[in-house]
C-alpha atoms as a PDB file:
ATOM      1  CA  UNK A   1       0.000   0.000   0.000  1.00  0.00           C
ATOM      2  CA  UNK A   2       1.683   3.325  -0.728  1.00  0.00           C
ATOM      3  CA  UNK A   3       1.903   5.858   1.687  1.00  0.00           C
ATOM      4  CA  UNK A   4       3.001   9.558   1.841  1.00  0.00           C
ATOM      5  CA  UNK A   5       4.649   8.060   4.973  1.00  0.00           C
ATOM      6  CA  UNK A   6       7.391   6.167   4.383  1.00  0.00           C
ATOM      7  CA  UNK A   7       8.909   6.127   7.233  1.00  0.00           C
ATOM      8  CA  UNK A   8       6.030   4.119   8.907  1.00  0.00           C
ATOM      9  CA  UNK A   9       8.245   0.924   9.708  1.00  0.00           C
ATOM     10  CA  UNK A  10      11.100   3.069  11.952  1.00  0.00           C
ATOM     11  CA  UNK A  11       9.530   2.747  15.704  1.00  0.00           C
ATOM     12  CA  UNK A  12      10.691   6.157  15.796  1.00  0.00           C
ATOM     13  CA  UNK A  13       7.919   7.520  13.652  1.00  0.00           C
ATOM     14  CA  UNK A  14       5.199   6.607  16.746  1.00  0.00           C
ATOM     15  CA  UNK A  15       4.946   7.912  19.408  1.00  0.00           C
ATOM     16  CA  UNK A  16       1.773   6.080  21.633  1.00  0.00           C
ATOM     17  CA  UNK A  17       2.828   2.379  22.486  1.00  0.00           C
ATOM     18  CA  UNK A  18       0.911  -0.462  24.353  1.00  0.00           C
ATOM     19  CA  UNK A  19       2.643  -4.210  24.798  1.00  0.00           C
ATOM     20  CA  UNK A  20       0.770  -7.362  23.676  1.00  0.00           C
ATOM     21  CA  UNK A  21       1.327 -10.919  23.532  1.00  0.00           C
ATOM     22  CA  UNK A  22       0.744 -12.959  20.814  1.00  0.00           C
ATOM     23  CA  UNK A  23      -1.806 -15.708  22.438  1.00  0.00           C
ATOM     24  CA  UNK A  24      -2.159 -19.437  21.430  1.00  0.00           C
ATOM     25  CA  UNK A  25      -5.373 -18.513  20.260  1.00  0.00           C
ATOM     26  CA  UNK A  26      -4.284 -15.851  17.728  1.00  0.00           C
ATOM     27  CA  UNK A  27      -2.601 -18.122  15.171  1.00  0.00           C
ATOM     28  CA  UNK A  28      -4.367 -19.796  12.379  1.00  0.00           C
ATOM     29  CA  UNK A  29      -3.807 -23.111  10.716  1.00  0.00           C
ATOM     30  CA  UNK A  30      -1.073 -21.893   8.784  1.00  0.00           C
ATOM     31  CA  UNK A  31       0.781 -21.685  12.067  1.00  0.00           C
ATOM     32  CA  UNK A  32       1.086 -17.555  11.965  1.00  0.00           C
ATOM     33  CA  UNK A  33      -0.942 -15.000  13.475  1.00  0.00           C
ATOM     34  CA  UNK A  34      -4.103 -14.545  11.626  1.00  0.00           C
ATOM     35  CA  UNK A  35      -4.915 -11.485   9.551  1.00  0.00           C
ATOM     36  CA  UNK A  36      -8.209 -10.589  11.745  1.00  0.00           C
ATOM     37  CA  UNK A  37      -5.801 -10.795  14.654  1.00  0.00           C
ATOM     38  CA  UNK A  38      -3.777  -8.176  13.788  1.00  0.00           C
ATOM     39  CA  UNK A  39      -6.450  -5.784  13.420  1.00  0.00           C
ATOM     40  CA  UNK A  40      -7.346  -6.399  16.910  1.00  0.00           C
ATOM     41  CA  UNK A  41      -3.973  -5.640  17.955  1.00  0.00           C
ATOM     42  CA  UNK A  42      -4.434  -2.114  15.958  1.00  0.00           C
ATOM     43  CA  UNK A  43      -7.852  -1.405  17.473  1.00  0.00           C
ATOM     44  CA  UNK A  44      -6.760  -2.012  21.250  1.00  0.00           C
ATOM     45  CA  UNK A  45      -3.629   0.527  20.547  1.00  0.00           C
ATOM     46  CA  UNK A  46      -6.047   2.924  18.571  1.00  0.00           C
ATOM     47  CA  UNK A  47      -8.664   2.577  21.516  1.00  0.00           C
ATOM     48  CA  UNK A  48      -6.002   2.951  24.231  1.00  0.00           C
ATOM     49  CA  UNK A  49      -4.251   6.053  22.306  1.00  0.00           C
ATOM     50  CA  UNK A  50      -7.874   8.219  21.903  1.00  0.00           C
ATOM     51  CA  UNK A  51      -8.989   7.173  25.608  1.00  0.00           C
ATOM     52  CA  UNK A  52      -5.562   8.528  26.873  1.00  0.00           C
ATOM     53  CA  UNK A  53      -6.940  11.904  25.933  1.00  0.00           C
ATOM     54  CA  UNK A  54     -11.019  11.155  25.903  1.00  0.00           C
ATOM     55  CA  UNK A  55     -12.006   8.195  28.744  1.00  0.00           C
ATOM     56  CA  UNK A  56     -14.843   6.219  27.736  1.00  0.00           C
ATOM     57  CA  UNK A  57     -15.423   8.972  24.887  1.00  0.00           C
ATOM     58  CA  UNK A  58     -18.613   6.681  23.615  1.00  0.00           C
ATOM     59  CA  UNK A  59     -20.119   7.910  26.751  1.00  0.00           C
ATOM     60  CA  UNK A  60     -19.622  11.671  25.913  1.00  0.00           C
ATOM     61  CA  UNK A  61     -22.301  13.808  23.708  1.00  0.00           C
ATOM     62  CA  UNK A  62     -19.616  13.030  20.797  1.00  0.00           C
ATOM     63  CA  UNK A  63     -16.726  11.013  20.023  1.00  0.00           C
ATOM     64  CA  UNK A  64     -14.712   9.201  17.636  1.00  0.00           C
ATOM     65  CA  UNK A  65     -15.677   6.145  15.004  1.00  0.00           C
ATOM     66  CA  UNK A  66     -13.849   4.237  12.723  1.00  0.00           C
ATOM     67  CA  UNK A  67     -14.880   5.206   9.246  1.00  0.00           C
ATOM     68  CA  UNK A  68     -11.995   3.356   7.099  1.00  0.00           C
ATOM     69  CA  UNK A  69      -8.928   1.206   7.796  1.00  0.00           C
ATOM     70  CA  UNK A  70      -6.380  -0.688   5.783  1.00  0.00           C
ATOM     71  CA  UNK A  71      -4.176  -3.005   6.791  1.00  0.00           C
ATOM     72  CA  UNK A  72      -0.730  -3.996   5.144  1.00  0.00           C
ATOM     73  CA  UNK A  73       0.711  -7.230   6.453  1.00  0.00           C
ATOM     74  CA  UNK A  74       4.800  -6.928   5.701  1.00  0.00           C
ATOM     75  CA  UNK A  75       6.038 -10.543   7.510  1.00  0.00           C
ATOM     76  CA  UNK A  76       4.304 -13.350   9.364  1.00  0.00           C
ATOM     77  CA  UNK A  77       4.248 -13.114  12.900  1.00  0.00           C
ATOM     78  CA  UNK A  78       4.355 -16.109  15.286  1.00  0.00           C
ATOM     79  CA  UNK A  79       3.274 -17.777  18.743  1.00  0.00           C
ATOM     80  CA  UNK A  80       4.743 -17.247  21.082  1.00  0.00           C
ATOM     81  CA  UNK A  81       5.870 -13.361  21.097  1.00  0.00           C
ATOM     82  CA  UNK A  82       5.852 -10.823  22.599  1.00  0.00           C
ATOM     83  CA  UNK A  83       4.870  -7.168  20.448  1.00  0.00           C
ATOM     84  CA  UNK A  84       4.835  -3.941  20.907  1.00  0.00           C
ATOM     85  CA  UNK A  85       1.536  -1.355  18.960  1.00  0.00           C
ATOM     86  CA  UNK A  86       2.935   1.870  17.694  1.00  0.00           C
ATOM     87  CA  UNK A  87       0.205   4.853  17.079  1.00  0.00           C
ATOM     88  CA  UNK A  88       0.599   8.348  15.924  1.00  0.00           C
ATOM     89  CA  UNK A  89      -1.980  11.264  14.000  1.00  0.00           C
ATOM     90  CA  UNK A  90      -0.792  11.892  10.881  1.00  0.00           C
ATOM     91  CA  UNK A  91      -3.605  14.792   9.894  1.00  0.00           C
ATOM     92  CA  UNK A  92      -6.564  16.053  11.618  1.00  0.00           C
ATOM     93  CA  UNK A  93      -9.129  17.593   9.585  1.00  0.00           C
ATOM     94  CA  UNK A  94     -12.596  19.291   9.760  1.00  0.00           C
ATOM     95  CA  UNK A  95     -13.952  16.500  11.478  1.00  0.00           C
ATOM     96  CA  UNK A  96     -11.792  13.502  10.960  1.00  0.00           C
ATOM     97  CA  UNK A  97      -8.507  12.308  12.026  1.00  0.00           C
ATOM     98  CA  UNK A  98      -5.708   9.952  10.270  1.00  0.00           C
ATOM     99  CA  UNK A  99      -4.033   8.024  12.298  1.00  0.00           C
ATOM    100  CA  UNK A 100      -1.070   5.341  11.575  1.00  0.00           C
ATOM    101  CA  UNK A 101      -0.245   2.470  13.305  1.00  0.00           C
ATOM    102  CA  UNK A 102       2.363  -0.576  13.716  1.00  0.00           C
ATOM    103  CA  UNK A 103       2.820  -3.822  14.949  1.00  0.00           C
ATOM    104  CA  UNK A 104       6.363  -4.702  16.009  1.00  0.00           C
ATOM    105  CA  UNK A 105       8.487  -7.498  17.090  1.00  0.00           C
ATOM    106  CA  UNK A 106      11.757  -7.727  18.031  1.00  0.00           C
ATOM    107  CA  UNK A 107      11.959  -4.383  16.440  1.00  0.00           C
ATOM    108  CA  UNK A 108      10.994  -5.363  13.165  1.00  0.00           C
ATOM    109  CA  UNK A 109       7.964  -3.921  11.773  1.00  0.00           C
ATOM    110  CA  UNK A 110       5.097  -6.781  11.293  1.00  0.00           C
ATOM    111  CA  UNK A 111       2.240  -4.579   9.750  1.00  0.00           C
ATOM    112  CA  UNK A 112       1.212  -1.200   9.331  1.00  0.00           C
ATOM    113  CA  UNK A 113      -2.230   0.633   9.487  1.00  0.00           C
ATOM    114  CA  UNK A 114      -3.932   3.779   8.185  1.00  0.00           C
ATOM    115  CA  UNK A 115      -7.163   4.403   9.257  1.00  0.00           C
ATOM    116  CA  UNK A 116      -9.596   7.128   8.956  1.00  0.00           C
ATOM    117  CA  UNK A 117     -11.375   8.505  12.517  1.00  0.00           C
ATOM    118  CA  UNK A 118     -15.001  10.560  12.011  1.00  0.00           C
ATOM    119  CA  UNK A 119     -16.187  13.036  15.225  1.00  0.00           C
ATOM    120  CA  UNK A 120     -19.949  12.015  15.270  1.00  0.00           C
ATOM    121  CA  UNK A 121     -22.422  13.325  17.633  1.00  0.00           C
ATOM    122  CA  UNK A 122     -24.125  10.614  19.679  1.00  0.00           C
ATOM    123  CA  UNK A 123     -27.946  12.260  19.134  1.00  0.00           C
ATOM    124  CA  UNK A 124     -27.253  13.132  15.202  1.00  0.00           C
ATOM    125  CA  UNK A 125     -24.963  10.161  14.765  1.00  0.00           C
ATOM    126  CA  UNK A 126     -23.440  12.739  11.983  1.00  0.00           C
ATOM    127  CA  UNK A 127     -20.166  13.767  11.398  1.00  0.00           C
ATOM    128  CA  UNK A 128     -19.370  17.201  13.622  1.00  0.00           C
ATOM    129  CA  UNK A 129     -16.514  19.699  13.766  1.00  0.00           C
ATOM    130  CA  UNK A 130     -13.877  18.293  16.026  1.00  0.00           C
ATOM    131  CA  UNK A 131     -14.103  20.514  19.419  1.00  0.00           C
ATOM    132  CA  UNK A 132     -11.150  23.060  19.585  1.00  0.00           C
ATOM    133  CA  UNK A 133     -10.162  21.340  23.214  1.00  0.00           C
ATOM    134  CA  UNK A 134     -10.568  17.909  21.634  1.00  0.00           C
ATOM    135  CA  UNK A 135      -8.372  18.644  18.070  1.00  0.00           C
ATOM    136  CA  UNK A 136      -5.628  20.513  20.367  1.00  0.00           C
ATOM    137  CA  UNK A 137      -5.127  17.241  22.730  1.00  0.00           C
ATOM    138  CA  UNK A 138      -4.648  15.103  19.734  1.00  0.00           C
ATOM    139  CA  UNK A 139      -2.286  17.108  17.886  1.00  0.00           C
ATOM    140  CA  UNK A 140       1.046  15.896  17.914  1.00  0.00           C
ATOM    141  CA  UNK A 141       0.061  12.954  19.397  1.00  0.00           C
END
């Protein structure tokens, strides 16, 4: 998948991380973690890097919802390991919010993510302007 970002595989590039293990139960019969797995690796570190800034934000008269993710899987990953979840913003707009993301193991990059955020409103269940207070605390983040 091309990317204006490049530099997506350096662990440098990221700079929200959470640890995982790769469980027994995440590998499929080809003997590698499967490709749905992965995604659940991205969506805990995506979940863990917007509540860092918004707790329980589907509580809240707005908040963020995945609109549009891809996935690139670069190299098979294995049981057992241990990995670490890279996430960063890449661009906030009007009222949605790119974000990156990458699996890694033993400091190699596994697979990246790009995946598109939308500020609804709970009532409207529209997209909404991101709040001022809300687009600050995720810049640079």
């Amino acid at each position: 998948m091309a990317s204006e970002y490049p530099e997506r595989e350096d662990p440098g590039f990221y700079q929200h991380w959470i640890d995982e293990n790769v469980r027994f139960h995440d590998i499929d019969a080809y003997n590698h973690v499967n490709n749905n797995v992965i995604g659940i690796y991205f969506e805990t570190a995506r979940m863990a890097w917007l509540e860092q800034f918004q707790p329980k934000g589907w509580l809240t008269a707005a908040h963020f919802v995945l609109a549009k993710v891809t996935l690139e899987f670069l190299r098979e990953l294995n049981y057992p390991n241990k990995i670490r979840v890279g996430s960063r913003v890449l661009r906030i707009g009007n009222s949605s919010m790119l974000l990156a993301g990458g699996v890694f193991c033993k400091g190699q990059c596994m697979a990246l993510t790009e995946s598109v955020s939308v500020w609804i409103g709970n009532k409207t269940r529209k997209p909404e302007r991101i709040p001022d207070a809300i687009r600050k605390a995720y810049e640079g983040h």
